[in-house]
Protein backbone atom coordinates (compact mmCIF):
# COMPACT_ATOMS: atom_id res chain seq x y z
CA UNK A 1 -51.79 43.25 -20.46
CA UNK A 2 -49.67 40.20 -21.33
CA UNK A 3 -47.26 38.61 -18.75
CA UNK A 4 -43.35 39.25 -18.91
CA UNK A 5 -42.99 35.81 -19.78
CA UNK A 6 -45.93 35.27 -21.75
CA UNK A 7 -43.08 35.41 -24.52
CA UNK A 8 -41.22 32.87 -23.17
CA UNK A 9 -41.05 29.32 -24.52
CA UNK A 10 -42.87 26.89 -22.36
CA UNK A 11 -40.32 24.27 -20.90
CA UNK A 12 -41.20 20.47 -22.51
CA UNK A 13 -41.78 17.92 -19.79
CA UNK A 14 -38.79 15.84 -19.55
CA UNK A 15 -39.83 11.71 -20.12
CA UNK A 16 -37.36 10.13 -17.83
CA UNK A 17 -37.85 6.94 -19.36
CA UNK A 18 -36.40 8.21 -22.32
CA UNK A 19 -32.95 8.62 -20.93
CA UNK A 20 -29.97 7.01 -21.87
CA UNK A 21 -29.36 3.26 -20.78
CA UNK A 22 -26.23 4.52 -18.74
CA UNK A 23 -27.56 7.36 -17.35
CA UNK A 24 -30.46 5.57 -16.02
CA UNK A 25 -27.95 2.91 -14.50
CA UNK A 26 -25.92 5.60 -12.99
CA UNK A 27 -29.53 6.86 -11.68
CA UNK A 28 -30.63 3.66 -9.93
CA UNK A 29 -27.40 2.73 -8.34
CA UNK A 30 -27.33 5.31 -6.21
CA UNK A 31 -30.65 4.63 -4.57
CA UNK A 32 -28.86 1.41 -3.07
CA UNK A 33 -29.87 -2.29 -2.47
CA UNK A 34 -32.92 -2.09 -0.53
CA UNK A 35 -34.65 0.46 -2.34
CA UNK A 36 -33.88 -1.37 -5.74
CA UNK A 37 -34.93 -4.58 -4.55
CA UNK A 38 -37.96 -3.06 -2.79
CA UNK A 39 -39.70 -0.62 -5.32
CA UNK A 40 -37.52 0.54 -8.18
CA UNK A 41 -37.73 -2.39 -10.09
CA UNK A 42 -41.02 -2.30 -10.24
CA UNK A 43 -41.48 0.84 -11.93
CA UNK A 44 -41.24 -0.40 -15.44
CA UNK A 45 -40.51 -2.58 -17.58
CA UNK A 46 -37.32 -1.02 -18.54
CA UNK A 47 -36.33 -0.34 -15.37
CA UNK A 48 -36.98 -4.65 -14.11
CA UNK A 49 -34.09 -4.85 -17.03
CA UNK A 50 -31.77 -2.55 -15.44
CA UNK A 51 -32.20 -3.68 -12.11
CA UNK A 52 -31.09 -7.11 -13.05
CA UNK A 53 -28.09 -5.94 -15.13
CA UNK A 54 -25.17 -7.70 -13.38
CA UNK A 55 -22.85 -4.35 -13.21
CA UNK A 56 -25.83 -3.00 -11.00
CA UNK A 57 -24.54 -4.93 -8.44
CA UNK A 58 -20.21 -4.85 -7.70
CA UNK A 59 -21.59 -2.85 -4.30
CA UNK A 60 -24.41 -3.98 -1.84
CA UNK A 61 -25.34 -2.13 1.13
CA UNK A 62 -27.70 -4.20 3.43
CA UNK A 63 -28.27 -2.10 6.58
CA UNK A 64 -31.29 -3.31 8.75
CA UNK A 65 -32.13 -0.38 11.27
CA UNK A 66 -31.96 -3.64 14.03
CA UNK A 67 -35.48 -4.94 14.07
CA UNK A 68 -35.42 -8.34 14.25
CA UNK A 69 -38.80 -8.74 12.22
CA UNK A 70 -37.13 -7.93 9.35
CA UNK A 71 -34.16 -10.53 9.44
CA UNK A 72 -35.49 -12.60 7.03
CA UNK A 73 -36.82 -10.52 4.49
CA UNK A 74 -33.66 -8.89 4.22
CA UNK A 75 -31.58 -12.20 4.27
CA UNK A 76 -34.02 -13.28 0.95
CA UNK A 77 -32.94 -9.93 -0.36
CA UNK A 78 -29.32 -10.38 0.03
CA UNK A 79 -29.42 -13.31 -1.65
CA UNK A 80 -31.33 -12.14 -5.12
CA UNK A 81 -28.72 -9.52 -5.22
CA UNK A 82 -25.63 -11.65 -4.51
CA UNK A 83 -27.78 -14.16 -7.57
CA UNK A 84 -27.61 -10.66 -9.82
CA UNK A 85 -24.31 -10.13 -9.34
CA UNK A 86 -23.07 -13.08 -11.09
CA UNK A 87 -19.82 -13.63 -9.25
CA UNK A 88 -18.98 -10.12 -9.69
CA UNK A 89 -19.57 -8.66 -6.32
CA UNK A 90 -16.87 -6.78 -4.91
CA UNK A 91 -18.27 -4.83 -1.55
CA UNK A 92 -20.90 -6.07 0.31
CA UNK A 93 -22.02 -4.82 3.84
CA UNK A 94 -24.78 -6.48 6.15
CA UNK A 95 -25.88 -5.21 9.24
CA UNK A 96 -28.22 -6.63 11.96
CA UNK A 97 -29.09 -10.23 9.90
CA UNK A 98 -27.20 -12.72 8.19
CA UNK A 99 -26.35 -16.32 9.50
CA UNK A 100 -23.54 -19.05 8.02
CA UNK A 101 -26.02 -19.97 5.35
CA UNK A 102 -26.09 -16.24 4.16
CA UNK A 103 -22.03 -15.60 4.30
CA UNK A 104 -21.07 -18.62 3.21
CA UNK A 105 -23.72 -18.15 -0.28
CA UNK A 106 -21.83 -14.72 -0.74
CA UNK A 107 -18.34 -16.28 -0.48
CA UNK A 108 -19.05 -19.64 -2.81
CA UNK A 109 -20.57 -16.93 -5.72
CA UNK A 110 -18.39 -13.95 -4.41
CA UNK A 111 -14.25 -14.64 -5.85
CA UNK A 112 -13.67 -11.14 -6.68
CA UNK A 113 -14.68 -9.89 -3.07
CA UNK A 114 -12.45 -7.35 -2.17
CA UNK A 115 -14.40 -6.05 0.83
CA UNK A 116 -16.24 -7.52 3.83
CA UNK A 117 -18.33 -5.50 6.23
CA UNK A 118 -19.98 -7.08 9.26
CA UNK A 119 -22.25 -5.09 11.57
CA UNK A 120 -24.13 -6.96 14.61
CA UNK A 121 -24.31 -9.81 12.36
CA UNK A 122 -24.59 -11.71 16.05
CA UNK A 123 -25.67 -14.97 14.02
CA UNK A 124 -22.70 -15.70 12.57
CA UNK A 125 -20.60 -18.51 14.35
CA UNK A 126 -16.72 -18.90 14.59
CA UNK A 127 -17.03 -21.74 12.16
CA UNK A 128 -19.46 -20.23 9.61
CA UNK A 129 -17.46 -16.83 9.55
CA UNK A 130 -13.70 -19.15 9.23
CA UNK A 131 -15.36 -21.16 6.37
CA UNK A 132 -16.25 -18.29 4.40
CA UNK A 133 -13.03 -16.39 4.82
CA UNK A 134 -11.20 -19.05 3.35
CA UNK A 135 -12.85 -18.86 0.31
CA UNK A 136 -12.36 -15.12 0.26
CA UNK A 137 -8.66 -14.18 -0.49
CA UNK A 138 -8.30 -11.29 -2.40
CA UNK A 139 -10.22 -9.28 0.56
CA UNK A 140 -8.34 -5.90 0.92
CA UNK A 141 -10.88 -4.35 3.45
CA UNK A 142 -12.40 -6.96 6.78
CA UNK A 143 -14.81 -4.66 8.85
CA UNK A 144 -16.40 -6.50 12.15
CA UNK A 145 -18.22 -4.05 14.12
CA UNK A 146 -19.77 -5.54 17.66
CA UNK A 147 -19.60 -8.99 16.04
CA UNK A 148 -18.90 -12.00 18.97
CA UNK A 149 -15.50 -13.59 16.62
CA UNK A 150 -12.73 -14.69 18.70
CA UNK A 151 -9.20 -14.32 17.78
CA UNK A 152 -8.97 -17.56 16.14
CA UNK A 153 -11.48 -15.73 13.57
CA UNK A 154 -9.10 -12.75 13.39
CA UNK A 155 -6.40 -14.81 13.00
CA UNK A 156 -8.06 -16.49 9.86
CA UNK A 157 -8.24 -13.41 8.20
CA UNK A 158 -4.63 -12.24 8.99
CA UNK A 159 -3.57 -15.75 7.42
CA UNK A 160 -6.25 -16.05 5.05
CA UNK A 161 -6.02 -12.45 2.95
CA UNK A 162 -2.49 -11.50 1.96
CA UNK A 163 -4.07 -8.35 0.52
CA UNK A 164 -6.01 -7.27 3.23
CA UNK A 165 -4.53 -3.34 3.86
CA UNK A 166 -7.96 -2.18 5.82
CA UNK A 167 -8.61 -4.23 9.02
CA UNK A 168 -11.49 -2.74 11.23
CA UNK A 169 -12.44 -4.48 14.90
CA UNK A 170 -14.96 -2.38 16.38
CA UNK A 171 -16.39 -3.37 19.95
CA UNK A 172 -17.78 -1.57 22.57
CA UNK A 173 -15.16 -0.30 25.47
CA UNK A 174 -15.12 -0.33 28.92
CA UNK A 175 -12.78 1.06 32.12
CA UNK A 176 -13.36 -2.25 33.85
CA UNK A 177 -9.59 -3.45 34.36
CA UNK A 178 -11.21 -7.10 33.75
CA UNK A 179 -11.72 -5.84 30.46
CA UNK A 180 -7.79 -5.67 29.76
CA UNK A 181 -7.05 -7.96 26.94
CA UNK A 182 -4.17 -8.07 24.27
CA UNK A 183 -5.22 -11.38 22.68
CA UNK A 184 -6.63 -9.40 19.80
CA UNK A 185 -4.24 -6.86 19.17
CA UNK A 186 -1.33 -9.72 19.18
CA UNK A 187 -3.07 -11.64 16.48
CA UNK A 188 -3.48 -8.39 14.30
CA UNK A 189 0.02 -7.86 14.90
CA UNK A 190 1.63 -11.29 14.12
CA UNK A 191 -0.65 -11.97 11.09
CA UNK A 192 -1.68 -8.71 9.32
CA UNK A 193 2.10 -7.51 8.39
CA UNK A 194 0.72 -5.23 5.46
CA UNK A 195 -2.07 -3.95 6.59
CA UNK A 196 -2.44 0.09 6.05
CA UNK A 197 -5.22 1.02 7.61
CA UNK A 198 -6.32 0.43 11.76
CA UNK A 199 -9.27 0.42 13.44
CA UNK A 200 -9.67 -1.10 17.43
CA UNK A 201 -12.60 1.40 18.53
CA UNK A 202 -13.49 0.15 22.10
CA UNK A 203 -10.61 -2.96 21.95
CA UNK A 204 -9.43 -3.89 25.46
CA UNK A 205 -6.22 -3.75 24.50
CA UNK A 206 -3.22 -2.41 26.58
CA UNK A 207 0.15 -0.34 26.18
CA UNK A 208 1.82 -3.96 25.36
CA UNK A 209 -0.75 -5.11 22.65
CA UNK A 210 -0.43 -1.61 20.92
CA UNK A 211 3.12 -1.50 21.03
CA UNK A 212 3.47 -5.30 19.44
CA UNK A 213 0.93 -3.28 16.64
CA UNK A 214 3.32 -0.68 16.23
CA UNK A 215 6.18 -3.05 15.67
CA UNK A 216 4.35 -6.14 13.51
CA UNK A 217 2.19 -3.24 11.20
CA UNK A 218 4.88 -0.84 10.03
CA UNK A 219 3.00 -0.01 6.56
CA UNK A 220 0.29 1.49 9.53
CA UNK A 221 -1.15 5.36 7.78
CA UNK A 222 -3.83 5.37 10.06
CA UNK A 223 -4.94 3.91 13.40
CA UNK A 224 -8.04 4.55 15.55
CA UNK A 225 -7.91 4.14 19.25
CA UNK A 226 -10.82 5.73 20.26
CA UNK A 227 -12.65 4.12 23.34
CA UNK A 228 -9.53 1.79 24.35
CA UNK A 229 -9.47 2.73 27.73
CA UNK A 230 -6.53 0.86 29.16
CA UNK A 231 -4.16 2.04 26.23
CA UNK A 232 -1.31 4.22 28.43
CA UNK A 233 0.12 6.31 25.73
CA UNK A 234 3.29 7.51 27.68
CA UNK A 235 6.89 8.09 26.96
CA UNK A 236 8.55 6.78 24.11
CA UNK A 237 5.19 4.69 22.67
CA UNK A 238 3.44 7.65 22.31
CA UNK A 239 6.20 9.37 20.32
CA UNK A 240 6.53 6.39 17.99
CA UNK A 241 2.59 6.60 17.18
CA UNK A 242 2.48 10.03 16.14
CA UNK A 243 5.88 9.80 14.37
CA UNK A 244 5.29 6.50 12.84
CA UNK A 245 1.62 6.48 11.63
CA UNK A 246 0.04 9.79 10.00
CA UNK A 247 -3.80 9.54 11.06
CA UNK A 248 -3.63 8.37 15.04
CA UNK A 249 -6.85 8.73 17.12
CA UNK A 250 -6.49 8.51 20.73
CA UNK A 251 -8.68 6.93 23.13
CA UNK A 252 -10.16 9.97 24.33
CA UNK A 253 -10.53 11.20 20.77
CA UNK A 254 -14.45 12.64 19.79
CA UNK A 255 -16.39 9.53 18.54
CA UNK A 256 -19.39 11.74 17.20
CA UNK A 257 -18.86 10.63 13.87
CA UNK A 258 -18.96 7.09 14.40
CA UNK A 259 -23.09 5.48 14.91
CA UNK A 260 -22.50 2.87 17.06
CA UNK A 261 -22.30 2.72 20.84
CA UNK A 262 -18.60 3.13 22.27
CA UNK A 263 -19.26 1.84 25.91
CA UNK A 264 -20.92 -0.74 28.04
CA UNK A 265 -24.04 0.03 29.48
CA UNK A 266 -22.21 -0.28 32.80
CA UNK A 267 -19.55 1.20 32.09
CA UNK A 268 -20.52 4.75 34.17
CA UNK A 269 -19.57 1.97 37.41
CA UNK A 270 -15.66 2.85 36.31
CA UNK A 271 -15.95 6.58 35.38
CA UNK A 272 -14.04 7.28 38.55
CA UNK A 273 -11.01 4.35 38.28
CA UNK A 274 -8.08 5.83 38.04
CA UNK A 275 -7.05 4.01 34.59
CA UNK A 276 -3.69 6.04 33.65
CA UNK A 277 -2.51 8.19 31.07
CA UNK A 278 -5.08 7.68 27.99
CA UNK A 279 -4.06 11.29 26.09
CA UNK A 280 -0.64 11.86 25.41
CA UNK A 281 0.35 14.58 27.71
CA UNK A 282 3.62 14.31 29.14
CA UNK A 283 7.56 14.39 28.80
CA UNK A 284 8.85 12.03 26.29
CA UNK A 285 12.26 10.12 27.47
CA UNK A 286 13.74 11.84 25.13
CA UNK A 287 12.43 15.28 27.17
CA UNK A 288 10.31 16.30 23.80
CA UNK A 289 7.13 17.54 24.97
CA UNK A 290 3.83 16.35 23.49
CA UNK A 291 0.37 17.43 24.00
CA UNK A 292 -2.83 16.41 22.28
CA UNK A 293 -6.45 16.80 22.97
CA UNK A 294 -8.63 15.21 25.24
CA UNK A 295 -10.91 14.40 24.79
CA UNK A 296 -47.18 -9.95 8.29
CA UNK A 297 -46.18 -12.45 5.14
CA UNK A 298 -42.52 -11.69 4.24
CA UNK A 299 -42.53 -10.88 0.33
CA UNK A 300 -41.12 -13.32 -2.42
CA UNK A 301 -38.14 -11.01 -3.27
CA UNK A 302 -37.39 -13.32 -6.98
CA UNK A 303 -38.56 -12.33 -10.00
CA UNK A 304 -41.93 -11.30 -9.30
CA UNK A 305 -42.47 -9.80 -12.64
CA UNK A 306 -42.06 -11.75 -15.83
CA UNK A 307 -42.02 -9.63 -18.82
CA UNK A 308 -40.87 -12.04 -21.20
């Protein structure tokens, strides 16, 4: 007795080195940097073409998972990719490697950079990270996530990029009252007039360093606050942030979306000081009440195949 489907046209293996050119392209890019750099361009010969099409690379994502082994293989692979771009990068995040050498490669090759992210890139000094900004100036987006800049670094990029509408200073935060510091969050302020977009996870700033925010940022749409501990969001300062800026995330705000660490490692010492008011729950002075929740060999990553 023949099968049901014994009828049925038999489906033709599809050749997917047969597809379109920008199909393909569309294909590849999506499997990022790393995997690019590491196997996909070794596939075939077609695909070694692709892969060193300039438009492959406007975005690079260089995320090291933080083991130190691997520091230089990815800094060699950073560079080939910034080389591919051909001056028309315009994202680039590292994470966990990088050193002046690295950024300052990026910036000399980079013009068009329009955004900058920096994760635990803990080998890149004041001076490498103020040279490179300067050659950077149509940055719209800075991220520096548990980087060791000072504010003299911050304060180059509020001078530096008049476009800059995303500013991101991520550290990690503590109760410690030693930890209190509005350096930071005066330079943002005085510098970064335009900027749109907010984000001081674990900043040691205080009620007087958010309040000269609120005042020197008045384009603000969002700002995070989660994990700044000595923030006192009481009376009329907490009205202006939820009138004034539409997205506001409060200290005690959930920070399970966010990968990093939020808090010292010794940070449980201060669970019990009595820090103040960090969620808004109180009478306004204008009597308006508001209540929100609480909380081996390293591999030569050029051209190793020459198909020419």
């Amino acid at each position: 007795m023949a099968s049901p489907n014994s009828n049925l046209p038999k489906e033709e293996s599809r050749n997917w080195l047969e597809l379109p050119r920008d199909v393909t392209m569309t294909i590849l890019m999506k499997l990022g940097a790393i995997e690019i750099l590491d196997t996909t361009q070794f596939v075939c010969r077609s695909w070694h073409s692709l892969c060193k099409d300039p438009s492959m690379w406007r975005k690079i994502d260089m995320e090291n998972i933080g083991d130190p082994d691997l520091r230089e293989m990815y800094e060699k692979m950073t560079y080939n990719a910034v080389d591919r771009s051909c001056g028309g990068l315009v994202e680039i995040h590292i994470q966990y490697f990088g050193n002046d050498d690295l950024l300052n490669f990026i910036a000399d090759r980079s013009s068009r950079l329009k955004s900058l992210r920096l994760a635990c890139c803990y080998w890149i000094t004041d001076e490498g990270f103020t040279e490179a900004i300067k050659k950077l100036p149509l940055l719209e987006e800075v991220e520096l996530t548990l980087c060791t800049f000072s504010a003299e670094e911050i304060k180059a990029v509020g001078l530096g990029c008049p476009f800059l509408k995303t500013f991101k200073l991520n550290h990690q935060g503590s109760r410690d009252p030693n930890f209190a510091d509005d350096e930071e969050a005066l330079v943002i302020a005085e510098t970064m007039p335009r900027l749109c977009h907010l984000q001081l996870i674990g900043n040691g700033l205080t009620s007087t360093g958010l309040e000269a925010i609120v005042n020197g940022c008045r384009h603000l749409e969002s700002l995070d606050l989660r994990a700044c501990f000595h923030v006192h969001l009481a009376g009329s300062l907490g009205k202006r942030c939820t009138e004034q800026i539409k997205h506001f995330r409060q200290p005690r705000d959930s920070t399970d979306d966010y990968k990093f660490v939020t808090t010292t490692d010794y940070d449980s010492d201060y669970e019990s000081y009595d820090h103040g008011i960090d969620d808004i729950d109180f009478l306004s002075d204008d009597d308006d009440y508001y209540e929100f929740s609480a909380d081996s060999e390293l591999p030569d990553y050029e051209d190793v195949f020459d198909y020419d």
